[in-house]
Protein backbone atom coordinates (compact mmCIF):
# COMPACT_ATOMS: atom_id res chain seq x y z
CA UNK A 1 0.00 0.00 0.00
CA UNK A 2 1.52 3.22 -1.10
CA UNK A 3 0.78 5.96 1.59
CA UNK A 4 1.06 9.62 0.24
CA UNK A 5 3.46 12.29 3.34
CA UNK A 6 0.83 13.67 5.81
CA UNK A 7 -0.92 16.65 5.04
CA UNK A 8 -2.65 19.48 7.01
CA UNK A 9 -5.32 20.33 4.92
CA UNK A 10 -6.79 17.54 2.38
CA UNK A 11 -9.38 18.30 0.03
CA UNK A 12 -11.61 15.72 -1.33
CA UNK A 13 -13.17 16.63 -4.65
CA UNK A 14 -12.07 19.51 -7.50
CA UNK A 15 -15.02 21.04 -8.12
CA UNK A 16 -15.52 25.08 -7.27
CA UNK A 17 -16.09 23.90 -4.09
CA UNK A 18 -13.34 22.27 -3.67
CA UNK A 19 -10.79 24.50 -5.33
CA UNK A 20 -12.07 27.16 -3.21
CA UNK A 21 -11.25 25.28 -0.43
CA UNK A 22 -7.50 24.17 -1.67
CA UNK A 23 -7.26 28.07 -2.77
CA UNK A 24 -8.38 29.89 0.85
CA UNK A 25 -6.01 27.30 3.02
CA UNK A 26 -3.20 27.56 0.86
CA UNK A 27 -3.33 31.14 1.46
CA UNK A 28 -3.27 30.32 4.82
CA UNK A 29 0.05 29.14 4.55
CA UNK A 30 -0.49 25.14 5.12
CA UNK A 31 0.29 22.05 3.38
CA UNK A 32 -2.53 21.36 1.23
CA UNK A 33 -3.40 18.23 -0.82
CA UNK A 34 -6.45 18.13 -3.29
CA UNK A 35 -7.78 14.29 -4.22
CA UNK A 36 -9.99 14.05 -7.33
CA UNK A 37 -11.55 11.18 -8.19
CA UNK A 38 -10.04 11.29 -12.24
CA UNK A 39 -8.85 14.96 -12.86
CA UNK A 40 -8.96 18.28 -11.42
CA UNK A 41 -10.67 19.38 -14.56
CA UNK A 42 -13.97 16.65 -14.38
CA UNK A 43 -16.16 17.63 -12.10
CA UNK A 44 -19.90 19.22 -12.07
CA UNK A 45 -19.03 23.06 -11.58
CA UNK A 46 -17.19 23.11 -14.87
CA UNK A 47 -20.51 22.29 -16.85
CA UNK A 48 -22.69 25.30 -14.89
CA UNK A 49 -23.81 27.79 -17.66
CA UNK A 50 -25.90 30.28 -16.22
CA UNK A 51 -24.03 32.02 -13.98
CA UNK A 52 -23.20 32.87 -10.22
CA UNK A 53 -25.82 35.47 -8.15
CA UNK A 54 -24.85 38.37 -6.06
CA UNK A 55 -26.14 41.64 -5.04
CA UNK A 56 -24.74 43.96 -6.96
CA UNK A 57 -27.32 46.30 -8.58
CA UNK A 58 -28.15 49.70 -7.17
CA UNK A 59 -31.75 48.25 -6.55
CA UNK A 60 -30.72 45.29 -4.46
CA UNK A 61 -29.01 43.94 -1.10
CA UNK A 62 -27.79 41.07 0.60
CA UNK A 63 -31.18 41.25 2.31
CA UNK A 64 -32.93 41.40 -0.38
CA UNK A 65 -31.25 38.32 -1.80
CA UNK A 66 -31.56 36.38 1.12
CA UNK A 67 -35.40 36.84 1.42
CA UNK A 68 -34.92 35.14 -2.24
CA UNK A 69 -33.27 32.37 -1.33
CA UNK A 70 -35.85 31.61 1.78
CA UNK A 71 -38.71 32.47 -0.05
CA UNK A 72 -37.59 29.88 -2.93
CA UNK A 73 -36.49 27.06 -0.32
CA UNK A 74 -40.11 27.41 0.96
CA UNK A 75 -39.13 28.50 4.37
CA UNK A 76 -36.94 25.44 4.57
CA UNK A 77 -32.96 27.34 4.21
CA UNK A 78 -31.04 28.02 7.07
CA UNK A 79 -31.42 31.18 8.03
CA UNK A 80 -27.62 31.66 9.21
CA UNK A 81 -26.08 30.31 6.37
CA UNK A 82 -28.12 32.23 4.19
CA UNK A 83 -27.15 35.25 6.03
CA UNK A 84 -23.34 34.05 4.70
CA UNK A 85 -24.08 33.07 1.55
CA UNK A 86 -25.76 36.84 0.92
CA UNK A 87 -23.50 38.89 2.83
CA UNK A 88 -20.28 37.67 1.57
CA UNK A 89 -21.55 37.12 -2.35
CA UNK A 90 -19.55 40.85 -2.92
CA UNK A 91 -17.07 39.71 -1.65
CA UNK A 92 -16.50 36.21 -3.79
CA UNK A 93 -17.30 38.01 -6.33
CA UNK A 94 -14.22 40.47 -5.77
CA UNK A 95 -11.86 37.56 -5.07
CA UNK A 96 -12.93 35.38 -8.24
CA UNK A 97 -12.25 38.72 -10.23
CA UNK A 98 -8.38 38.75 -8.40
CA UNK A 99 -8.36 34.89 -9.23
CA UNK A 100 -8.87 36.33 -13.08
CA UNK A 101 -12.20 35.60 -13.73
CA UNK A 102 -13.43 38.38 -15.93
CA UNK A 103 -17.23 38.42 -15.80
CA UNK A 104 -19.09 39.72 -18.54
CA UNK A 105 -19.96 43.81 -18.34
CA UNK A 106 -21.79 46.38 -19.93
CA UNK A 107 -22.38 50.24 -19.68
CA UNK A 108 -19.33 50.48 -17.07
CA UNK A 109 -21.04 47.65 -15.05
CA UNK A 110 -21.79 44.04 -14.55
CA UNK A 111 -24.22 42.74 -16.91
CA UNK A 112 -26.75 41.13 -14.82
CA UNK A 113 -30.06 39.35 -14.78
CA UNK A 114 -32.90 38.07 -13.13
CA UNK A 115 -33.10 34.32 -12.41
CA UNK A 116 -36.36 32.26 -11.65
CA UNK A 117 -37.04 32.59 -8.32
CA UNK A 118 -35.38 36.45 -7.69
CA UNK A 119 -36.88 39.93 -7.63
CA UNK A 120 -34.15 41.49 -8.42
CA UNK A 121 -31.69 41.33 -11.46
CA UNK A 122 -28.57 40.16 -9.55
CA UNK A 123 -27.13 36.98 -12.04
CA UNK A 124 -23.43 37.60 -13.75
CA UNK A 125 -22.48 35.86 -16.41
CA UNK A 126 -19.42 34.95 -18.24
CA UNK A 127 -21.83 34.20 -21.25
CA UNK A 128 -22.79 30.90 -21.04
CA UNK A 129 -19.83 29.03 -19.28
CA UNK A 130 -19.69 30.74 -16.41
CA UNK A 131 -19.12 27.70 -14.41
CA UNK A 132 -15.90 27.11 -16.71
CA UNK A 133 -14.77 30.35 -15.81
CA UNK A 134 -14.89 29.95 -11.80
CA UNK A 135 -12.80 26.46 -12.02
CA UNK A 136 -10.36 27.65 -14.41
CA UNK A 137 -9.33 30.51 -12.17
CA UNK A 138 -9.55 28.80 -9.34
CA UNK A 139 -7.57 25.69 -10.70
CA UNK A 140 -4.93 28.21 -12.26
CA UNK A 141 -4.92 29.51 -8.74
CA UNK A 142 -4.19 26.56 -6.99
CA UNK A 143 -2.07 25.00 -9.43
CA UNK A 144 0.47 27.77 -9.16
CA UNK A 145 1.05 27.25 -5.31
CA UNK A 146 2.86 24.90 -3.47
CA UNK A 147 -0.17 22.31 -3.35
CA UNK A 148 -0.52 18.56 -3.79
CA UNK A 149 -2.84 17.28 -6.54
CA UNK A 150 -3.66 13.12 -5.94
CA UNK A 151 -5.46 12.44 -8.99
CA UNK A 152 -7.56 9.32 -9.95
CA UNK A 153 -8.01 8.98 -6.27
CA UNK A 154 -11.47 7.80 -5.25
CA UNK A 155 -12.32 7.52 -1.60
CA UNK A 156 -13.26 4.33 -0.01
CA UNK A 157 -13.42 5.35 3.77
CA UNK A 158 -12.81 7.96 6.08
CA UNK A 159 -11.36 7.27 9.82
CA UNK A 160 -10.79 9.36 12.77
CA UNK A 161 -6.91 9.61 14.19
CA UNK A 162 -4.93 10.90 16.92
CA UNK A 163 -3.83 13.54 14.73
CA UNK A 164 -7.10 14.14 12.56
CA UNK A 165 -8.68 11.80 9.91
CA UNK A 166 -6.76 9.34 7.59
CA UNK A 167 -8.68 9.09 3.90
CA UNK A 168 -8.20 5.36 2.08
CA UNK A 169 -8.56 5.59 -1.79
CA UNK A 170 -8.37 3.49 -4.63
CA UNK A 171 -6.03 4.25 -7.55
CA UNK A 172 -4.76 2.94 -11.02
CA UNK A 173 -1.88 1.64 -8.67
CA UNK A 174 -4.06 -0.03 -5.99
CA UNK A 175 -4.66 0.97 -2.16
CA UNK A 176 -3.42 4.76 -0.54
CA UNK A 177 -3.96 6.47 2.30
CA UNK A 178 -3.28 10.23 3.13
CA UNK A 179 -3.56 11.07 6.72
CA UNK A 180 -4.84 14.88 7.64
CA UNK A 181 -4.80 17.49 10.39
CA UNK A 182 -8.42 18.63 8.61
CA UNK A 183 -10.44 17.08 5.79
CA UNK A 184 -12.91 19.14 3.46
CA UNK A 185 -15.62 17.30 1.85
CA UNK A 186 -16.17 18.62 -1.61
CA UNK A 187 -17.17 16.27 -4.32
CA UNK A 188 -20.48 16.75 -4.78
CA UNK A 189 -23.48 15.24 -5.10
CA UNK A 190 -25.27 11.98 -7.08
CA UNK A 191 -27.50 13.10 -9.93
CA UNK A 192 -25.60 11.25 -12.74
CA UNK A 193 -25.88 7.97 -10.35
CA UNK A 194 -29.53 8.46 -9.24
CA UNK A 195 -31.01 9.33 -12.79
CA UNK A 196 -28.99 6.03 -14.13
CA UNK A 197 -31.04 3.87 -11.65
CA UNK A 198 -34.57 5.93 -12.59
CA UNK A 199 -33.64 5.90 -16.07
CA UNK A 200 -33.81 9.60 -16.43
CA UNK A 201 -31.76 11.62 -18.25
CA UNK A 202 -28.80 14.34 -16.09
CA UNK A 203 -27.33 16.82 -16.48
CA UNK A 204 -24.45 15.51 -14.40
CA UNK A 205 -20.61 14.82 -14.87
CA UNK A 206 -20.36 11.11 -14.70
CA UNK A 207 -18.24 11.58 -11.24
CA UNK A 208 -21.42 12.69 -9.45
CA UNK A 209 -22.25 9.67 -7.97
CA UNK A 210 -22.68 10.29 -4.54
CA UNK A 211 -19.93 7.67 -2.95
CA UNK A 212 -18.58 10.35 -0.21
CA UNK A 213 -21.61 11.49 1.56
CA UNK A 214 -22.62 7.98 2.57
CA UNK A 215 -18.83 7.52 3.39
CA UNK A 216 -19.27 10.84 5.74
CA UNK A 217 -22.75 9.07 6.99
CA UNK A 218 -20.46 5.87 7.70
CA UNK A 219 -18.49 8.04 9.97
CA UNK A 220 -21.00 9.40 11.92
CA UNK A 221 -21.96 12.66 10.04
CA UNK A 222 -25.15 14.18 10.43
CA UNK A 223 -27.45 14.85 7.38
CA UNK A 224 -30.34 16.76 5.92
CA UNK A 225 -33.14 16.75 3.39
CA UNK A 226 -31.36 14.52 1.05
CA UNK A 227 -34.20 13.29 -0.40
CA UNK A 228 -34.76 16.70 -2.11
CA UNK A 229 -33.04 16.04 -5.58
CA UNK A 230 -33.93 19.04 -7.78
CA UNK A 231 -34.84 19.00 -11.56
CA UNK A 232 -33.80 21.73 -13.81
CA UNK A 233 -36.81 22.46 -15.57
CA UNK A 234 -34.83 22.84 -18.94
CA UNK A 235 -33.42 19.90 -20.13
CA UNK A 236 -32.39 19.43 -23.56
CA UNK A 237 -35.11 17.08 -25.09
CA UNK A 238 -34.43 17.07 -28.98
CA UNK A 239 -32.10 16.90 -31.00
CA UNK A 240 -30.85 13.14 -29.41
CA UNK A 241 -27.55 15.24 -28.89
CA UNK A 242 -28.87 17.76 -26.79
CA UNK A 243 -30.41 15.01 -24.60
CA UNK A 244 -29.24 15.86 -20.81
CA UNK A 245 -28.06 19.27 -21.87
CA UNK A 246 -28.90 21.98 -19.58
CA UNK A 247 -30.52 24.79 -21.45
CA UNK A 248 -29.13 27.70 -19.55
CA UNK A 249 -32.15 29.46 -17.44
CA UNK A 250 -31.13 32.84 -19.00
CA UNK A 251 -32.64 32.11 -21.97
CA UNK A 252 -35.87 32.70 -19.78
CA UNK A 253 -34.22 35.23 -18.18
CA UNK A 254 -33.82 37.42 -21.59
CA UNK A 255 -37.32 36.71 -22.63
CA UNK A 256 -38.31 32.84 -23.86
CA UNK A 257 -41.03 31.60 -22.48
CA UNK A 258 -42.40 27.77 -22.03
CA UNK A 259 -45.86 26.77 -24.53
CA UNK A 260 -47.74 23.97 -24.36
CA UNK A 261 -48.78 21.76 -27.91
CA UNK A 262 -51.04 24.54 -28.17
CA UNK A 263 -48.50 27.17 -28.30
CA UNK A 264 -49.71 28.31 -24.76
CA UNK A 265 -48.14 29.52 -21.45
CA UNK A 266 -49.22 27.58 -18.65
CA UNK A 267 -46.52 28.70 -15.87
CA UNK A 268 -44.54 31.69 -14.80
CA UNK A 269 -40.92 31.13 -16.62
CA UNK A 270 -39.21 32.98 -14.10
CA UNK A 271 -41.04 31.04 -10.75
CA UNK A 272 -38.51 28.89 -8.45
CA UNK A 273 -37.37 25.73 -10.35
CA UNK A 274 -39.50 23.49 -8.25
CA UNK A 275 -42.58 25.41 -9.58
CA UNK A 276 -41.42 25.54 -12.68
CA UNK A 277 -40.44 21.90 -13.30
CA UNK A 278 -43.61 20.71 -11.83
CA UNK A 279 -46.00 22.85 -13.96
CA UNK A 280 -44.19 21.40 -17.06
CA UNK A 281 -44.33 17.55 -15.69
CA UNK A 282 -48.31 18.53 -15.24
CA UNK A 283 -48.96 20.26 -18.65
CA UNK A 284 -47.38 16.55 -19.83
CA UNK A 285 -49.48 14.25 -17.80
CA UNK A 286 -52.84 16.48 -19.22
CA UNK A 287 -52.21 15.66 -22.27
CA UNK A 288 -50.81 19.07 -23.89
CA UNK A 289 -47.47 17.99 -24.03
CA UNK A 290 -45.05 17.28 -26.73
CA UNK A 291 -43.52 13.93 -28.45
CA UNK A 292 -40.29 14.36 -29.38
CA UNK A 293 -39.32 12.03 -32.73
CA UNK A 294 -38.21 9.17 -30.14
CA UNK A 295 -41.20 9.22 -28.01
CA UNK A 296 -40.05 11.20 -25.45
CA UNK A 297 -42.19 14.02 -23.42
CA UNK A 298 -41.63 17.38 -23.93
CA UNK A 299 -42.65 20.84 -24.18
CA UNK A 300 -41.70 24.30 -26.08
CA UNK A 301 -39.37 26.94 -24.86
CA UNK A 302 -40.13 29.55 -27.38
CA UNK A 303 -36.36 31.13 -27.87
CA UNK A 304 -37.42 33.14 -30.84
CA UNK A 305 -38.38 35.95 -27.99
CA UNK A 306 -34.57 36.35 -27.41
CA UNK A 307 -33.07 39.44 -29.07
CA UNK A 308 -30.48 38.19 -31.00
CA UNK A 309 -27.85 40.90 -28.90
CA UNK A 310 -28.85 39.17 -25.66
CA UNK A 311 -27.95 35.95 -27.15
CA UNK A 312 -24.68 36.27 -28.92
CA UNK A 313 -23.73 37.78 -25.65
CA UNK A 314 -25.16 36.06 -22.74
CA UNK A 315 -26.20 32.26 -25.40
CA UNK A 316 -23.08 31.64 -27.50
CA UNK A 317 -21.80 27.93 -26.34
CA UNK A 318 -26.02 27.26 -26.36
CA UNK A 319 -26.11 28.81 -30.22
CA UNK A 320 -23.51 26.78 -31.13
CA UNK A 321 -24.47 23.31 -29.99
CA UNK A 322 -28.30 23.76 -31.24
CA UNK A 323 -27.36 25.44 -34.50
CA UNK A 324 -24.85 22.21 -34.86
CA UNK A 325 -27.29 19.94 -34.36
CA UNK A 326 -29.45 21.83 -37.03
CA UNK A 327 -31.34 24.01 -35.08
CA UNK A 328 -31.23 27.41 -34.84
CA UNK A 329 -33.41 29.01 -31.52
CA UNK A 330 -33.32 32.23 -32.86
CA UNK A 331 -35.49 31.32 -35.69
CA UNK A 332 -37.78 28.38 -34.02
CA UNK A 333 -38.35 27.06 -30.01
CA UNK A 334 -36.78 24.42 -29.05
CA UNK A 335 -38.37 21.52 -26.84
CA UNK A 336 -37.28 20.91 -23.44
CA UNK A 337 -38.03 18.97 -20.72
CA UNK A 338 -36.92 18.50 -16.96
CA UNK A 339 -33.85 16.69 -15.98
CA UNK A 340 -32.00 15.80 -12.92
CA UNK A 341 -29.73 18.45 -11.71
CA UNK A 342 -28.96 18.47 -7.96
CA UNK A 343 -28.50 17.63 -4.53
CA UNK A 344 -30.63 20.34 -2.24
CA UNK A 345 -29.99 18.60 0.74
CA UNK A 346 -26.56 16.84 2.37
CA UNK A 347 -24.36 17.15 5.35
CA UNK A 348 -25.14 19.43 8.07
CA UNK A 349 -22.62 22.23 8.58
CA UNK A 350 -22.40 25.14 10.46
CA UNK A 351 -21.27 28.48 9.91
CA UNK A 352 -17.78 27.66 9.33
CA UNK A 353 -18.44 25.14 7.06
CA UNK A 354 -17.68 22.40 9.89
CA UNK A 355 -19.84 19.00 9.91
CA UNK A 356 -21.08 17.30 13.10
CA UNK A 357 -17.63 15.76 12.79
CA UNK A 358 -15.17 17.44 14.84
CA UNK A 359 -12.15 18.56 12.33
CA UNK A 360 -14.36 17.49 8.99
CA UNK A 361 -15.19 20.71 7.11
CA UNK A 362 -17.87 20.30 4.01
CA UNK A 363 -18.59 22.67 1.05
CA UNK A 364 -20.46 23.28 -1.86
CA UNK A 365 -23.10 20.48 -3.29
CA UNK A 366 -22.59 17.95 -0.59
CA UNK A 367 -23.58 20.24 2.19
CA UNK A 368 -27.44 20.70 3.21
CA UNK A 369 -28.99 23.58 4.54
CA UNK A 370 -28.17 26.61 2.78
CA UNK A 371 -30.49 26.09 0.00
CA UNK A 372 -33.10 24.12 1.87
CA UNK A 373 -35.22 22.19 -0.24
CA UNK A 374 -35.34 23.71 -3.19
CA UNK A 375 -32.13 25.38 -4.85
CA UNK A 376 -32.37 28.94 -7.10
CA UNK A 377 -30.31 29.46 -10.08
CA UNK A 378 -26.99 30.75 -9.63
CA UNK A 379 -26.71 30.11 -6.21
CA UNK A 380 -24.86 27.12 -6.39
CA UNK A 381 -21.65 28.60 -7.39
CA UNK A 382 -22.18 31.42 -5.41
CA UNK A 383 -22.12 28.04 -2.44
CA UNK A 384 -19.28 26.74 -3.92
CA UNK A 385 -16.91 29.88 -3.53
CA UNK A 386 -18.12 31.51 0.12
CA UNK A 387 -18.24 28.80 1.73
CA UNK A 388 -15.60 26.89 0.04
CA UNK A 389 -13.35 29.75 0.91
CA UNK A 390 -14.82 29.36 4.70
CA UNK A 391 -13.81 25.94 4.91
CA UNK A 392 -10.82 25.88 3.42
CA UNK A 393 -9.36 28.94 5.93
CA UNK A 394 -11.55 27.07 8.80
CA UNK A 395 -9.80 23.73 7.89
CA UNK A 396 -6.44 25.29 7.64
CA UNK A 397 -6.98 27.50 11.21
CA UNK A 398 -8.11 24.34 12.88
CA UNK A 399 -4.79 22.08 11.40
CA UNK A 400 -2.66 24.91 13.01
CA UNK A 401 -4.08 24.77 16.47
């Protein structure tokens, strides 16, 4: 068994969550490692499109934006962590723009709009890939400090120590185990595993299958609501290759609405996602649905209502695929459909990111509570970075002591 030189601070999962994490602790001048179950470039935060929330605009506050968030969850978020997901949003927002993420601007300002779910117009953008954008500073960030990558390591088991927590993995090369001061739990959730066994469709990386929050449960860690798995009420439904394929919520966001067969609206296209994707899975089951050409349900999101300026800014990457499959949604709607998208609930943490496990910090999708039930757009990244960067300078303050 090959055993990798103690650590202070190990990371498990490369995701924005996690690179946060890796990112803040560095910083905090320990010995980081970062274990990734294939690379530090596969992971779920890469794929986000729509973009990251804040409160930025002259009409808006973190208030504001946290009334949002509870109002969307159904009364069901955490009230404190909401508090630090809203209050320090400026301030992520700052440090991903140090990290070199360039988000996209207009009229001397950030270009920003409103997401299902929000009152106020608070969502920026790096077009389309905005999730892209996060990891690749934050990966660039990490990768030029003095940290540890252990790649094509997948956890197997998780053990208190003397000294902290010792991690076992598999790899190409067999059995290893990394022993830590602190341990942040960052890889995710299980969408791409739970929609294989219901024979759904995800919008998922492959990796998202779930494997280290019942590892974390093994150890004792305390959980919530994970039986909330969110759909995203646009799912790609036809062509075949745009099956799974998130159709960014922006698109609603800059005017497209969703039609029934009979080219009518039958739900608010900005409401909270849970709202949303349930009005469309009713409109199917009454019979004013869609069949796609393999027989699968569907309904119209009329895209033609996007100006074409709003999309070649905001839409390229989604331009691009349809128009390659031979469909332009410009020029006709598209049919969509709702896929599964995400983990509302997981481990409980507190403030600073810590589980119910003394000296086991958790961040991003895995971790329940500050989204409650039901998750709004753009509010996942925004997770990913405050309290990624919470836990990683908690993890790192706590390995010191």
């Amino acid at each position: 068994m090959a055993r990798v030189a103690p650590t202070d601070v190990l990371v498990v999962g490369s995701g924005a969550a996690g690179l946060a994490a890796a990112v803040s602790a560095a910083r905090e001048g320990v010995r980081v490692a970062v274990a990734t179950k294939t690379t530090l470039q596969a992971n779920n935060s890469s794929k986000a499109q729509g973009g990251i929330q804040a409160p930025l605009g002259e009409d808006d506050s973190p208030e504001i934006h946290a009334e949002d968030v509870v109002r969307s969850s159904h009364d069901t978020a955490d009230p404190d962590l909401v508090e630090v997901l809203t209050s320090e949003a400026p301030a992520a927002i700052a440090w991903l723009e140090e990290l070199g993420c360039a988000f996209t601007r207009e009229n001397g300002g950030y270009r920003l709009a409103r997401c299902g779910g929000a009152s106020r117009r608070r969502l920026l953008q790096v077009g389309d890939r905005t999730g892209h954008a996060i990891t690749k500073a934050l990966r660039e960030g990490f990768e030029g400090g003095d940290g540890a990558t252990l790649a094509h390591h997948r956890l197997d088991a998780l053990e208190p120590t003397a000294s902290g927590w010792r991690a076992s993995f598999t790899t190409p090369d067999g059995p290893d185990e990394v022993e830590a001061a602190t341990v942040v739990l960052a890889s995710g959730g299980r969408c791409f595993a739970e929609a294989a066994t219901r024979r759904e469709l995800s919008t998922n990386h492959p990796n998202a299958t779930g494997e280290t929050t019942r590892i974390a449960l093994d150890a004792g860690a305390a959980a919530r609501d994970l039986d909330a798995l969110q759909y995203h009420p646009n799912g790609g439904a036809w062509p075949a290759t745009m099956q799974g394929y998130s159709i960014p919520e922006t698109t609603r966001a800059y005017g497209a609405v969703l039609l029934n067969a009979d080219g009518e609206e039958f739900t608010d296209s900005l409401g909270p996602r849970d709202e949303v994707s349930q009005a469309i899975f009713d409109e199917v089951e009454s019979g004013r649905g869609v069949v796609t050409e393999d027989g699968r349900p569907a309904v119209w999101l009329d895209t033609t209502r996007i100006s074409p300026e709003d999309a070649e800014v905001s839409l390229p990457y989604m331009l691009r695929r349809y128009r390659g499959g031979g469909i332009d949604p410009l020029s006709e709607p598209i049919l969509t459909y709702p896929v599964l998208h995400y983990q509302n609930g997981g481990l409980v943490i507190d403030t600073r990111a810590e589980t119910t496990l003394e000296g086991a910090f958790a961040c991003g999708e895995i971790a329940g509570g500050t989204h409650g039930r039901n998750r709004m757009m753009g509010n996942s990244l925004l997770e990913c970075v405050v309290f990624g960067r919470r836990a990683g300078a908690n993890a790192a303050t706590k390995a010191k002591a």
